[in-house]
PDB file of N, CA and C in Angstrom:
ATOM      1  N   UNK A   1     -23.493  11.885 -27.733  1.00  0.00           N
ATOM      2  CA  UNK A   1     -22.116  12.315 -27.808  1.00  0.00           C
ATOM      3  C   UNK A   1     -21.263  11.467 -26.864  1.00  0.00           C
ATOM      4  N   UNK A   2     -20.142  10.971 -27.627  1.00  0.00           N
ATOM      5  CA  UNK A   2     -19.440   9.719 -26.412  1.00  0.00           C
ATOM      6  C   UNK A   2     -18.286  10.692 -26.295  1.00  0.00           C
ATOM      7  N   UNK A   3     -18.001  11.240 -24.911  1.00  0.00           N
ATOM      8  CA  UNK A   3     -16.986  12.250 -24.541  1.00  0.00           C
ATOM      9  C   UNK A   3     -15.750  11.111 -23.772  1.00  0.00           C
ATOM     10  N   UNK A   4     -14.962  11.311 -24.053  1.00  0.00           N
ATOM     11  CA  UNK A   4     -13.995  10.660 -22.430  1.00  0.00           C
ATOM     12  C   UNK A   4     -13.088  11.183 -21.715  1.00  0.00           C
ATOM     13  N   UNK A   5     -13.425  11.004 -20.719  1.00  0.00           N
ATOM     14  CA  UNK A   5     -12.172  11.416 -19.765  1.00  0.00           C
ATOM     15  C   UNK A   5     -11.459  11.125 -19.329  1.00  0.00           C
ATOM     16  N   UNK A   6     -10.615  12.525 -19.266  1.00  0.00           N
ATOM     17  CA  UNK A   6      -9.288  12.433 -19.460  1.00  0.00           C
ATOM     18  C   UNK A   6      -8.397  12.372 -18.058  1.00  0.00           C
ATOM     19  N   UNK A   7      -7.637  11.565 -17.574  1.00  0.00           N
ATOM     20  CA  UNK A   7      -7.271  11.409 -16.132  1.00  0.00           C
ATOM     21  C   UNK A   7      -6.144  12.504 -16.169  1.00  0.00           C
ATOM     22  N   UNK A   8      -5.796  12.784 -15.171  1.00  0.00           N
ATOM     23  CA  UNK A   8      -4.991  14.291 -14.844  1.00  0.00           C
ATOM     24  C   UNK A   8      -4.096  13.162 -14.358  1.00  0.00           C
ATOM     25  N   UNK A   9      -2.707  13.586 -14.699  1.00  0.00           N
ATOM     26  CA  UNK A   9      -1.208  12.983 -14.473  1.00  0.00           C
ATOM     27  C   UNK A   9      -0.480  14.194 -13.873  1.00  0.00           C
ATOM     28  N   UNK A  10       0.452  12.843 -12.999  1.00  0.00           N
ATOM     29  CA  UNK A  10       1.249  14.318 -11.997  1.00  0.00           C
ATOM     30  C   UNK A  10       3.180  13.393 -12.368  1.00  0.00           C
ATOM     31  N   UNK A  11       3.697  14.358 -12.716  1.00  0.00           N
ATOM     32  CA  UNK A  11       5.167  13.327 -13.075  1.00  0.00           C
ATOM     33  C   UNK A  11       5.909  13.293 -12.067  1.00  0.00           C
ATOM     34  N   UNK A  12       6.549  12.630 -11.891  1.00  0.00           N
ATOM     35  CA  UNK A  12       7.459  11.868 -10.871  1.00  0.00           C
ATOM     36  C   UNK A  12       8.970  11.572 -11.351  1.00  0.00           C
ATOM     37  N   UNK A  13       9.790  11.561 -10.906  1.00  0.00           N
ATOM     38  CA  UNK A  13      11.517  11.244 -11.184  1.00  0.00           C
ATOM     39  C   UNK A  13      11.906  10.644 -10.452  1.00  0.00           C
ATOM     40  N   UNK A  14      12.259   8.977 -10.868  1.00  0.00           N
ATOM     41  CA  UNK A  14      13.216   8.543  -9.921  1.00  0.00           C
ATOM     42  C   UNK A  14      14.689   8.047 -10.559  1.00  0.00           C
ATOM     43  N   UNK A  15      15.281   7.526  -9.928  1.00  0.00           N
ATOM     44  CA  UNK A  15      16.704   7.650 -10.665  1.00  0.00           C
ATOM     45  C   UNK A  15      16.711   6.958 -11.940  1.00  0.00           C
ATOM     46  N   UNK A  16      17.487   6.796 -12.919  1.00  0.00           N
ATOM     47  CA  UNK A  16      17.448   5.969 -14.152  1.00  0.00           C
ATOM     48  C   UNK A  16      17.760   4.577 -13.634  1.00  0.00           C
ATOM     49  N   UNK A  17      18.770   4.331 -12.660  1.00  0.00           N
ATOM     50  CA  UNK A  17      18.874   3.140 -12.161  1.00  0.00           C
ATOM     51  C   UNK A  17      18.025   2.236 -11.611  1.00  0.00           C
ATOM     52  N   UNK A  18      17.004   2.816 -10.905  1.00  0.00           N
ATOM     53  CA  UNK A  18      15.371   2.020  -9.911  1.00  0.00           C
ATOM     54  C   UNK A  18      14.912   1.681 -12.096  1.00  0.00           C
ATOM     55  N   UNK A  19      14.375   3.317 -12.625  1.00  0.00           N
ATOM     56  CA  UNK A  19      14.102   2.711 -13.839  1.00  0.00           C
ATOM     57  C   UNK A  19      14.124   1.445 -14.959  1.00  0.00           C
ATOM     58  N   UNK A  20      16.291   1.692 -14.827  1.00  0.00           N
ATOM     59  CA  UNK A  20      16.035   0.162 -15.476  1.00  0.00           C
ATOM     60  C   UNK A  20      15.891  -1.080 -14.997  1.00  0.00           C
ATOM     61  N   UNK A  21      16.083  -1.293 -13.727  1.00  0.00           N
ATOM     62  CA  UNK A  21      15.731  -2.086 -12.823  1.00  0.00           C
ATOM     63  C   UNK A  21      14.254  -2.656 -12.923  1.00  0.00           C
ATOM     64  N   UNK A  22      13.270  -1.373 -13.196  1.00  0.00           N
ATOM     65  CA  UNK A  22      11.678  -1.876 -13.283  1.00  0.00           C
ATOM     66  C   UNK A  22      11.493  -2.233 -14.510  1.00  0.00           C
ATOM     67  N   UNK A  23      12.101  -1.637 -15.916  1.00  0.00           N
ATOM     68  CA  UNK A  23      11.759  -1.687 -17.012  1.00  0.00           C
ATOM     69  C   UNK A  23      12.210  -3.895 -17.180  1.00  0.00           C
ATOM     70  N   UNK A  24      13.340  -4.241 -16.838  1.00  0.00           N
ATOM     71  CA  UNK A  24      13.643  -5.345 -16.546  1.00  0.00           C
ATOM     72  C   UNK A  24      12.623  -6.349 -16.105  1.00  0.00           C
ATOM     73  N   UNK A  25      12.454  -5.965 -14.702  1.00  0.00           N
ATOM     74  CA  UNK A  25      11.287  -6.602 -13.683  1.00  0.00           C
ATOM     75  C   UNK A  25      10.073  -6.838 -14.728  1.00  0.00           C
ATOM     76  N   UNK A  26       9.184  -5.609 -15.615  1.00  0.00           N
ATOM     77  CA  UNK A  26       8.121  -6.044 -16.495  1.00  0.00           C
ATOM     78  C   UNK A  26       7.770  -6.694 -17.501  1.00  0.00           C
ATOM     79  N   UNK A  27       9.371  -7.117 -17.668  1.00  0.00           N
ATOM     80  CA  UNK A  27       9.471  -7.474 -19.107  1.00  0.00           C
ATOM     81  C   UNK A  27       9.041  -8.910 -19.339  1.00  0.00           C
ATOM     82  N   UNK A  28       7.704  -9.075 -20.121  1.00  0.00           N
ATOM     83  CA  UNK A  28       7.190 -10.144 -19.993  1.00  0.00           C
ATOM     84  C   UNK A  28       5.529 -10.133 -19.286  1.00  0.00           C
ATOM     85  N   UNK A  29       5.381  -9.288 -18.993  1.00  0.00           N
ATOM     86  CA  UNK A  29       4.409  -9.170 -18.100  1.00  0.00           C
ATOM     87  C   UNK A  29       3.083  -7.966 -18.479  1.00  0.00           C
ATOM     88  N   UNK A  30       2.259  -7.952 -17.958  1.00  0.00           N
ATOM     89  CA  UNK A  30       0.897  -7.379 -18.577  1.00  0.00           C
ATOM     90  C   UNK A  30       1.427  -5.554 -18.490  1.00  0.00           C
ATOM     91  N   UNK A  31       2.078  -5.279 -17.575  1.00  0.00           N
ATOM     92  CA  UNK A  31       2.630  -4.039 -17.660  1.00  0.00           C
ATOM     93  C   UNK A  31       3.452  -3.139 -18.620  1.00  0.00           C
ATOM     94  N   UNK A  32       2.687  -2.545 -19.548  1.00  0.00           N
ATOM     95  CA  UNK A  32       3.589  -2.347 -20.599  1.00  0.00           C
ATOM     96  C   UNK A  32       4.122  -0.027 -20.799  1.00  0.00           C
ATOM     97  N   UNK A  33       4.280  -0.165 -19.221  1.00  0.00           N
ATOM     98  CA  UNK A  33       5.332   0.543 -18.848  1.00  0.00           C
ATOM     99  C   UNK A  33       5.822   1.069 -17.487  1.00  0.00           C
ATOM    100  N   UNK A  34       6.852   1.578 -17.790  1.00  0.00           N
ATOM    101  CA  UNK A  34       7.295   2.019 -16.359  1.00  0.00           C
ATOM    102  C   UNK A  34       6.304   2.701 -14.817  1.00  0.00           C
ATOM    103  N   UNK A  35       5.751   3.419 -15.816  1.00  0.00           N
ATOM    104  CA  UNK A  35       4.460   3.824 -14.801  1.00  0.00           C
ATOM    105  C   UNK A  35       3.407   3.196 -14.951  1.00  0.00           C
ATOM    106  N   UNK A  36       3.027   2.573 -15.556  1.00  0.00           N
ATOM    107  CA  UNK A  36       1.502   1.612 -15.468  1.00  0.00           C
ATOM    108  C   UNK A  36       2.522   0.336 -14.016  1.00  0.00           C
ATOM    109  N   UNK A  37       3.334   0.315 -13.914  1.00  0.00           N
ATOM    110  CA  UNK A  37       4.041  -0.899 -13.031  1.00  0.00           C
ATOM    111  C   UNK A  37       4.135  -0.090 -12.011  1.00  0.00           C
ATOM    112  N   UNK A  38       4.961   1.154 -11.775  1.00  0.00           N
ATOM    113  CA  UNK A  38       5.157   2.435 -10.563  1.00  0.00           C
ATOM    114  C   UNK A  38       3.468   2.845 -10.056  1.00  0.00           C
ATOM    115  N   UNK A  39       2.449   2.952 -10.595  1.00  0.00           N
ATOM    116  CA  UNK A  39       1.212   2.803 -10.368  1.00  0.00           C
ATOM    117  C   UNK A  39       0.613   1.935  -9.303  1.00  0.00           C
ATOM    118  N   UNK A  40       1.015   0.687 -10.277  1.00  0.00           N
ATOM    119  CA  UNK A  40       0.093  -0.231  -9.271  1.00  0.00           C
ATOM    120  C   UNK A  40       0.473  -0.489  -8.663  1.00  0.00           C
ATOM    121  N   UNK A  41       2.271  -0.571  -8.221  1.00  0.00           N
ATOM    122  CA  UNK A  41       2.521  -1.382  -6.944  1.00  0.00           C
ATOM    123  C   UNK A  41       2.388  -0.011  -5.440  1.00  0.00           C
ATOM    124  N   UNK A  42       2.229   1.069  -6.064  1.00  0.00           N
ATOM    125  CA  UNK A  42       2.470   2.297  -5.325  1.00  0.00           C
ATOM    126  C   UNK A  42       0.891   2.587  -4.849  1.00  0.00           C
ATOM    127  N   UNK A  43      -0.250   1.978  -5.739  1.00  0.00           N
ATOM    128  CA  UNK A  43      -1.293   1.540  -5.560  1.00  0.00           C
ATOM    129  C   UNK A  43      -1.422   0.630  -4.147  1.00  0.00           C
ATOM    130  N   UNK A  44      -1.002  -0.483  -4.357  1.00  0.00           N
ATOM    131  CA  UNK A  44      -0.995  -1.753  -3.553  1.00  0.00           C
ATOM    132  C   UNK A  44      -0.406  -1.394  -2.055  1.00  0.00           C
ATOM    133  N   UNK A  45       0.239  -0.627  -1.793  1.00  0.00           N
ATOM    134  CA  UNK A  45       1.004   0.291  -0.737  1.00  0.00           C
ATOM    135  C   UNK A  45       0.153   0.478  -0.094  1.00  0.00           C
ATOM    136  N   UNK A  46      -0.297   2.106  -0.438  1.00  0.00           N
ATOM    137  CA  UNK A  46      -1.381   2.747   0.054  1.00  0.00           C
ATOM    138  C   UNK A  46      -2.695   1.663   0.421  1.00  0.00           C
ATOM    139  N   UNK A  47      -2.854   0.997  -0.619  1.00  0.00           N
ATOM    140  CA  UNK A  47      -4.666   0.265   0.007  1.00  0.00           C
ATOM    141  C   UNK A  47      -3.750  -0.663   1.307  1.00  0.00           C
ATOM    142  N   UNK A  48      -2.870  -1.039   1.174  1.00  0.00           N
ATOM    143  CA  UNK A  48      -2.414  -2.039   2.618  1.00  0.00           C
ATOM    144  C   UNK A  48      -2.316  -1.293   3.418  1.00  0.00           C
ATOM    145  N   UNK A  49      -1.480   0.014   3.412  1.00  0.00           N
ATOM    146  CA  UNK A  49      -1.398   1.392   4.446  1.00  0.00           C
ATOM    147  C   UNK A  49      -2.879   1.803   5.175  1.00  0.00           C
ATOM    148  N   UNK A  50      -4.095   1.684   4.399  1.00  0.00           N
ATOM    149  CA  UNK A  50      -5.179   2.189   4.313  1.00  0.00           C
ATOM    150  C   UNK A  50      -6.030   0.931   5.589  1.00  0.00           C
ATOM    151  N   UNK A  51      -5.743  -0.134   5.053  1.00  0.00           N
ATOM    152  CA  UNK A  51      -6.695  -1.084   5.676  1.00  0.00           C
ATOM    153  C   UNK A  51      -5.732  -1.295   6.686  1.00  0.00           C
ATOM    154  N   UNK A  52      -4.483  -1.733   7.144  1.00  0.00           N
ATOM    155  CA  UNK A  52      -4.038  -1.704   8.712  1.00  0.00           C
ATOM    156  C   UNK A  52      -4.509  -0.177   9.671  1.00  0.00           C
ATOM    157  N   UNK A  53      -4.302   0.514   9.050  1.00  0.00           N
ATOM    158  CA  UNK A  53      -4.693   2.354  10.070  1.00  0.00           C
ATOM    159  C   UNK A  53      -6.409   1.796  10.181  1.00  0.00           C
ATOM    160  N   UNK A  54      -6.850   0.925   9.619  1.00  0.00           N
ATOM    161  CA  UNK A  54      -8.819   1.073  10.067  1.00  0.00           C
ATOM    162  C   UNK A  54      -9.066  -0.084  10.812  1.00  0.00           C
ATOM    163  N   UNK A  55      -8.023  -0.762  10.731  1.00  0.00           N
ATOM    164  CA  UNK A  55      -7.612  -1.739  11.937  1.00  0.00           C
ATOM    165  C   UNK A  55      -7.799  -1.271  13.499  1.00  0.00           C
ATOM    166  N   UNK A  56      -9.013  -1.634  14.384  1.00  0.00           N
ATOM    167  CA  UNK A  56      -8.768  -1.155  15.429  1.00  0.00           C
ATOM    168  C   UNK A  56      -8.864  -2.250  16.621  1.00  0.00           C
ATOM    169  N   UNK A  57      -8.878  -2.264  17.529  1.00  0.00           N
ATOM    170  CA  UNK A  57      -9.525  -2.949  18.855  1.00  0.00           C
ATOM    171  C   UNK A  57     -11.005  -2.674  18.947  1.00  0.00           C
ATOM    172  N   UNK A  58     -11.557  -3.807  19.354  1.00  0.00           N
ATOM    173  CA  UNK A  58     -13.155  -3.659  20.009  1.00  0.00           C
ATOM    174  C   UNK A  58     -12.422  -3.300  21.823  1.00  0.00           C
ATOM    175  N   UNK A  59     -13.897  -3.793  22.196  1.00  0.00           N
ATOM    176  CA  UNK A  59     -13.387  -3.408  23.725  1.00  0.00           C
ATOM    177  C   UNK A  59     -13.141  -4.564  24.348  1.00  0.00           C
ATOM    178  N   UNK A  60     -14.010  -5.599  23.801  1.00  0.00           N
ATOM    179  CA  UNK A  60     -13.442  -7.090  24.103  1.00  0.00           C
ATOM    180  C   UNK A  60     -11.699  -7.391  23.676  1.00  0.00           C
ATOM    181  N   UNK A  61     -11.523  -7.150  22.411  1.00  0.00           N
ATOM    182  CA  UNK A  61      -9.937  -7.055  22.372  1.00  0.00           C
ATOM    183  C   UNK A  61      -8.946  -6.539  23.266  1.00  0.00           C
ATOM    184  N   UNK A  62      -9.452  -5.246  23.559  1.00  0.00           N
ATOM    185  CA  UNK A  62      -8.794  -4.227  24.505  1.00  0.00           C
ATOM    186  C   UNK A  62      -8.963  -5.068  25.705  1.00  0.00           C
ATOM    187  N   UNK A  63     -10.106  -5.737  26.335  1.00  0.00           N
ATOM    188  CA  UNK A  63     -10.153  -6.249  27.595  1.00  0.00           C
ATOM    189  C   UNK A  63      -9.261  -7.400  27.720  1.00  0.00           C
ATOM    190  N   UNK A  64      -9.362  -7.907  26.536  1.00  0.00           N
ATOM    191  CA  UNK A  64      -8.592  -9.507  26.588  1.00  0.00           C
ATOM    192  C   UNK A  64      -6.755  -8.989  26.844  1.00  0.00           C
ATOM    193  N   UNK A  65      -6.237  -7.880  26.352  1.00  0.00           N
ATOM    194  CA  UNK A  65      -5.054  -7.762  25.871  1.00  0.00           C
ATOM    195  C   UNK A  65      -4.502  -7.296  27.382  1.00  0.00           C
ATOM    196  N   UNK A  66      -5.550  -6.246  28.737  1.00  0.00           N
ATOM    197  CA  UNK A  66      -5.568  -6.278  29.885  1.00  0.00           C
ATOM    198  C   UNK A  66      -5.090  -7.015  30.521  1.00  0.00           C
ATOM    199  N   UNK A  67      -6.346  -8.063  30.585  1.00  0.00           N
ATOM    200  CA  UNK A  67      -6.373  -9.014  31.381  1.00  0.00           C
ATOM    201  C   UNK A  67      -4.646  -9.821  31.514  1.00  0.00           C
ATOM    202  N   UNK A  68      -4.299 -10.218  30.258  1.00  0.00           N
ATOM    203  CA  UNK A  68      -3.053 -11.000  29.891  1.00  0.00           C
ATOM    204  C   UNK A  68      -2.341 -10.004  30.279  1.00  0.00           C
ATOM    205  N   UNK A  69      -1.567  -8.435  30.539  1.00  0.00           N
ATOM    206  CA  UNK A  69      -0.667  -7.877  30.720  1.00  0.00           C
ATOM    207  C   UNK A  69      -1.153  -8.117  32.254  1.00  0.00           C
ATOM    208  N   UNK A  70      -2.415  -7.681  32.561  1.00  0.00           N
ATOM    209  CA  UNK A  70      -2.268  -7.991  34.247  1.00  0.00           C
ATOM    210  C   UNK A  70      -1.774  -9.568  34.804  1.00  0.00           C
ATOM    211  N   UNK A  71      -2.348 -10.739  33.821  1.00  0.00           N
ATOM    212  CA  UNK A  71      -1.442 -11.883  34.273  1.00  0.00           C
ATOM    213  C   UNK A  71      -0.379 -12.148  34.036  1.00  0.00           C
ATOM    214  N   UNK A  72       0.482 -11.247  33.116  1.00  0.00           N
ATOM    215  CA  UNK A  72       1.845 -11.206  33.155  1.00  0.00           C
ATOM    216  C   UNK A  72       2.686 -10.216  34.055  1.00  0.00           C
ATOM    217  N   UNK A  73       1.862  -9.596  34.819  1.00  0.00           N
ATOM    218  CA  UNK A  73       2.127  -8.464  35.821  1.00  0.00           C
ATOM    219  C   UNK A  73       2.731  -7.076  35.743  1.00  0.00           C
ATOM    220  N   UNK A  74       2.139  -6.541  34.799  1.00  0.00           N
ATOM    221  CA  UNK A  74       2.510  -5.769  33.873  1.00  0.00           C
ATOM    222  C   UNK A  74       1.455  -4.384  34.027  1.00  0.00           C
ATOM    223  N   UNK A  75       0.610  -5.091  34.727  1.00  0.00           N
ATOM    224  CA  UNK A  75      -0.247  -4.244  35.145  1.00  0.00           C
ATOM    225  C   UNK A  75      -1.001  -4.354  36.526  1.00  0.00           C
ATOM    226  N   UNK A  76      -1.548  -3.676  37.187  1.00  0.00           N
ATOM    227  CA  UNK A  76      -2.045  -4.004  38.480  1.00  0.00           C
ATOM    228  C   UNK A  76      -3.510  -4.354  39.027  1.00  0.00           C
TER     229      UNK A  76
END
């Protein structure tokens, strides 16, 4: 039995103006609608949002970034 599933959609409103603005922007392009385009770039957001926040310091970083505020005297 080949079943498929079905993705759960949540709707969204933004002004008609951003709209025709995007409908414009796709035209021509593999995106063949307003939300398959509102998707991915709203996509592309979040994963950049995602990977700077897991961005951290080691302790060598942290030491190096010290050291330089203490030789800029910034610290004691």
């Amino acid at each position: 039995m080949n079943e498929k599933k079905e993705k759960e959609y949540a709707n969204v409103k933004i002004p008609t103006a951003l709209a025709k603005k995007i409908k414009k922007r796709i035209e021509g392009t593999e995106f063949t609608s307003i939300s398959s385009y509102v998707t991915y770039i709203l996509g592309e957001i979040l994963s950049d949002a995602e990977e700077k926040t897991e961005e951290t310091f080691t302790k060598e970083d942290e030491e190096k970034v010290k050291n330089r505020l203490r030789a800029l005297g910034y610290l004691d």
